[in-house]
Protein backbone atom coordinates (compact mmCIF):
# COMPACT_ATOMS: atom_id res chain seq x y z
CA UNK A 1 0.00 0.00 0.00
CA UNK A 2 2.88 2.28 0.72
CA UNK A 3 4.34 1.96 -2.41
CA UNK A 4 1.30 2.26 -4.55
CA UNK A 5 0.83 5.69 -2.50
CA UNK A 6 4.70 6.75 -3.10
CA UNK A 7 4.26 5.36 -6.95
CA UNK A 8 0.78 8.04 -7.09
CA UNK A 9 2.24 10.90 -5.73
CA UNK A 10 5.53 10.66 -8.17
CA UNK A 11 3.02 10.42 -10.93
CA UNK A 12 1.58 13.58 -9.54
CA UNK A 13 4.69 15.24 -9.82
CA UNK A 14 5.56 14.27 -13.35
CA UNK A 15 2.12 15.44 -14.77
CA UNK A 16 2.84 19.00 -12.97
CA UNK A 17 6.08 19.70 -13.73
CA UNK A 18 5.35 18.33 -17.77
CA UNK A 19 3.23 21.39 -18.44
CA UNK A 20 0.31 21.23 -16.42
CA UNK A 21 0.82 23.25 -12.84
CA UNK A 22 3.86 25.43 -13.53
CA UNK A 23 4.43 28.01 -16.13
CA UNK A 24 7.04 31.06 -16.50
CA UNK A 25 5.60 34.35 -15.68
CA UNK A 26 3.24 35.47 -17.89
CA UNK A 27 3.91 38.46 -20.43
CA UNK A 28 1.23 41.18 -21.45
CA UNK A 29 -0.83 41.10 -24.51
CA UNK A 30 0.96 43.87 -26.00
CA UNK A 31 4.35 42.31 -25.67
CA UNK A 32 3.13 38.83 -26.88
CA UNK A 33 1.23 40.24 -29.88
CA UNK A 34 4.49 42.21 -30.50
CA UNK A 35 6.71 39.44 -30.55
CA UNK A 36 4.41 37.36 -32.58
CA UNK A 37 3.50 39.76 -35.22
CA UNK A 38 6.53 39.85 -37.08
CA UNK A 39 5.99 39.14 -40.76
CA UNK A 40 2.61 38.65 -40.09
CA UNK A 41 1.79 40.39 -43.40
CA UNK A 42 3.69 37.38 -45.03
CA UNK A 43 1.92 34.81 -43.18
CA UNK A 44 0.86 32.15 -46.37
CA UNK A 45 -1.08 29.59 -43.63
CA UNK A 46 -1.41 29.36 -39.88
CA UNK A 47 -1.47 25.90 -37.84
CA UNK A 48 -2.78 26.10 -34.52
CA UNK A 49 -1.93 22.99 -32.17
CA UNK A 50 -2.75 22.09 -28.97
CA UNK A 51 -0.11 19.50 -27.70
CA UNK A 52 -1.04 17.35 -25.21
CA UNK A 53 -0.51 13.52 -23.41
CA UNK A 54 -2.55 10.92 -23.40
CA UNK A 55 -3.91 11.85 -19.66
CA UNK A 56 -4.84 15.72 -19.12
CA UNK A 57 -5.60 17.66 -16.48
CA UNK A 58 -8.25 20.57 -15.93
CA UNK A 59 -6.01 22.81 -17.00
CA UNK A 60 -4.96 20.83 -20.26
CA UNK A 61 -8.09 20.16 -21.21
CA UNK A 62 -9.04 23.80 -21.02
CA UNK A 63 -6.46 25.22 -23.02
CA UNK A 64 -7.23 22.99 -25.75
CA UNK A 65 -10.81 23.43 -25.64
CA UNK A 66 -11.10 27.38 -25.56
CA UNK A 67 -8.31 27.62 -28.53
CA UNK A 68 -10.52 24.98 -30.42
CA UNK A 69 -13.46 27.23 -29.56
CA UNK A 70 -11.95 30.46 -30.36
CA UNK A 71 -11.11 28.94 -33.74
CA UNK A 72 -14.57 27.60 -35.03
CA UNK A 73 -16.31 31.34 -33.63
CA UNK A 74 -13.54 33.61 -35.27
CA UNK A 75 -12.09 31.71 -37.89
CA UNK A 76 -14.44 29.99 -39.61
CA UNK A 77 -14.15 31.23 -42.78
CA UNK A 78 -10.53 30.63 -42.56
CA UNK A 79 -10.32 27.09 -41.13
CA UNK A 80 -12.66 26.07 -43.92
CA UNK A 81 -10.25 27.86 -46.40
CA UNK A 82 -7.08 26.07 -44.81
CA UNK A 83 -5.77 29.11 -43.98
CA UNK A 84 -5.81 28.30 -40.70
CA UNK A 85 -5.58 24.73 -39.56
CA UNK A 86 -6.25 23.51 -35.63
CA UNK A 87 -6.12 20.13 -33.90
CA UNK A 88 -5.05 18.55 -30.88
CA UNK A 89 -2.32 16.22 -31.08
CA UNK A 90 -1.37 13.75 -28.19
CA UNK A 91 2.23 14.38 -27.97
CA UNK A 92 3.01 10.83 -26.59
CA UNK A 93 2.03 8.83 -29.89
CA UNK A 94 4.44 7.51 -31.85
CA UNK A 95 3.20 8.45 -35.28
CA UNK A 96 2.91 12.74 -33.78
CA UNK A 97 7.09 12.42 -33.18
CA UNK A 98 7.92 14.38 -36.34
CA UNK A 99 5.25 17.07 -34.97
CA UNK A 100 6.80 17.08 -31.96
CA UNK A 101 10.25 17.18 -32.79
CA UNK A 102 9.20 19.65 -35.91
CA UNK A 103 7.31 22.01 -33.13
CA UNK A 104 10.11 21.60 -29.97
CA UNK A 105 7.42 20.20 -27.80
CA UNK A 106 7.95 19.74 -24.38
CA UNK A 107 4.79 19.40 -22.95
CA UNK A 108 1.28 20.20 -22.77
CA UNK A 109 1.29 23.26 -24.59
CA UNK A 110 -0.10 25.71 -27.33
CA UNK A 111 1.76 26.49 -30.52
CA UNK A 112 1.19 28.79 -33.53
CA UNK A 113 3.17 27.37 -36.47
CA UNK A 114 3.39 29.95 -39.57
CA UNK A 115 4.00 29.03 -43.24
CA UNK A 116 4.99 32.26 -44.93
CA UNK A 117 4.80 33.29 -48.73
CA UNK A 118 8.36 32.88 -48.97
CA UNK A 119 8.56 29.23 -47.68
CA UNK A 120 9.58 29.89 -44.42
CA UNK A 121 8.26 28.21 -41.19
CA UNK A 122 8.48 29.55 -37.49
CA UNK A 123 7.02 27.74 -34.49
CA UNK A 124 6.03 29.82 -31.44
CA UNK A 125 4.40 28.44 -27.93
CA UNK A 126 2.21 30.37 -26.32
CA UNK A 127 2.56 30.36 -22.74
CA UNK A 128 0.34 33.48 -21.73
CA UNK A 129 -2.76 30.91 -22.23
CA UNK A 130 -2.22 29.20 -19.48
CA UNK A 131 -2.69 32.37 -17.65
CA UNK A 132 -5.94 33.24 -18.70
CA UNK A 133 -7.75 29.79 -18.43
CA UNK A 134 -10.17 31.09 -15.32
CA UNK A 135 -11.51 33.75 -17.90
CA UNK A 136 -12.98 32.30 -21.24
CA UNK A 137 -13.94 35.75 -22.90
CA UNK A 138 -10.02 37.15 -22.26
CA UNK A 139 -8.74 34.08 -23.29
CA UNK A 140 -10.55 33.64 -26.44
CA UNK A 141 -10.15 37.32 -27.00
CA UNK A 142 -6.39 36.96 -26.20
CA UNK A 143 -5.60 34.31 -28.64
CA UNK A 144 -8.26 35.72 -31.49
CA UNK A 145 -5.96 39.12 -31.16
CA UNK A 146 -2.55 36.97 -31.96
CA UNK A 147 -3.67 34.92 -34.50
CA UNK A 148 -4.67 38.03 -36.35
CA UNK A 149 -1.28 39.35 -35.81
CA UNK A 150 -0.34 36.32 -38.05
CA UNK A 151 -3.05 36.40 -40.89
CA UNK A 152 -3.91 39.65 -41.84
C-alpha cells in the first residue's frame, strides 16, 4: 500500500512539472502580440496545435478546448479555407514524433506554427494561455488578437 501511494504521488509530480501546474511568468498582450507579429503580413497559412498527453488535467483540457473554440467562432471562414488549420495532437504517440520534434514540444502546450509566402516556417508556444484559463472571454479574446497578428 505504501508503495502504490509513493508510486501516485511521483506520478503527480511528473504530470505538474510536464506542463500542467507550472508556467514562467506570464507576459502582457501587447508584448506577446508584439513578438508574434513579425511578418505577419507574409503569413501564407497558420497551424494552430494544442499539444497534449494521453492523460490531461483541468487545466490541459481547457487550453485545448477554448483555442478549439476560439477557432470555429472567429475563424471559420478561414479554417474552412485552410488558412488556418487547428487540432489537438497527443504528444506521446508515436506516429505525432515528427510534430513534436518539428514544433520543440515539451509538454502540454499551445503552438502557432506559420507558413509564410516565402517558404519559411516559425514555431512559437504560447505560454500566456495558461494564464488566462479562469476567464474564457479574455482568453478567447487573447488568442483571437494573436492569431490576427499572423493572418492579416
Amino acid at each position: 500500500m505504501k508503495k502504490e501511494l509513493v508510486a501516485a504521488i511521483a506520478l503527480i509530480f511528473v504530470v505538474a512539472i510536464s506542463g500542467c501546474a507550472g508556467q514562467s511568468q506570464p507576459i502582457t498582450a501587447d508584448a506577446a502580440m508584439s513578438s508574434l507579429s513579425k511578418n505577419a503580413s507574409d503569413a501564407m497559412r497558420v497551424e494552430v496545435l494544442h499539444f497534449h498527453g494521453a492523460h490531461q488535467c483541468y487545466s490541459c483540457i481547457t487550453v485545448g478546448a477554448y483555442a478549439e473554440e476560439t477557432i470555429n467562432t472567429y475563424f471559420a471562414d478561414e479554417l474552412s479555407s485552410g488558412k488556418i488549420t487547428f487540432a489537438h495532437i497527443n504528444g506521446e504517440l508515436p506516429e505525432n514524433q515528427d510534430l513534436v520534434k518539428k514544433y520543440g514540444v515539451t509538454g502540454a502546450s499551445l503552438w502557432l506554427g506559420v507558413y509564410a509566402k516565402d517558404g519559411s516556417f516559425s514555431a512559437e508556444e504560447n505560454t500566456n494561455v495558461w494564464y488566462k484559463i479562469s476567464d474564457k472571454e479574455g482568453y478567447m479574446s487573447y488568442l483571437k488578437g494573436i492569431i490576427e497578428q499572423k493572418i492579416r
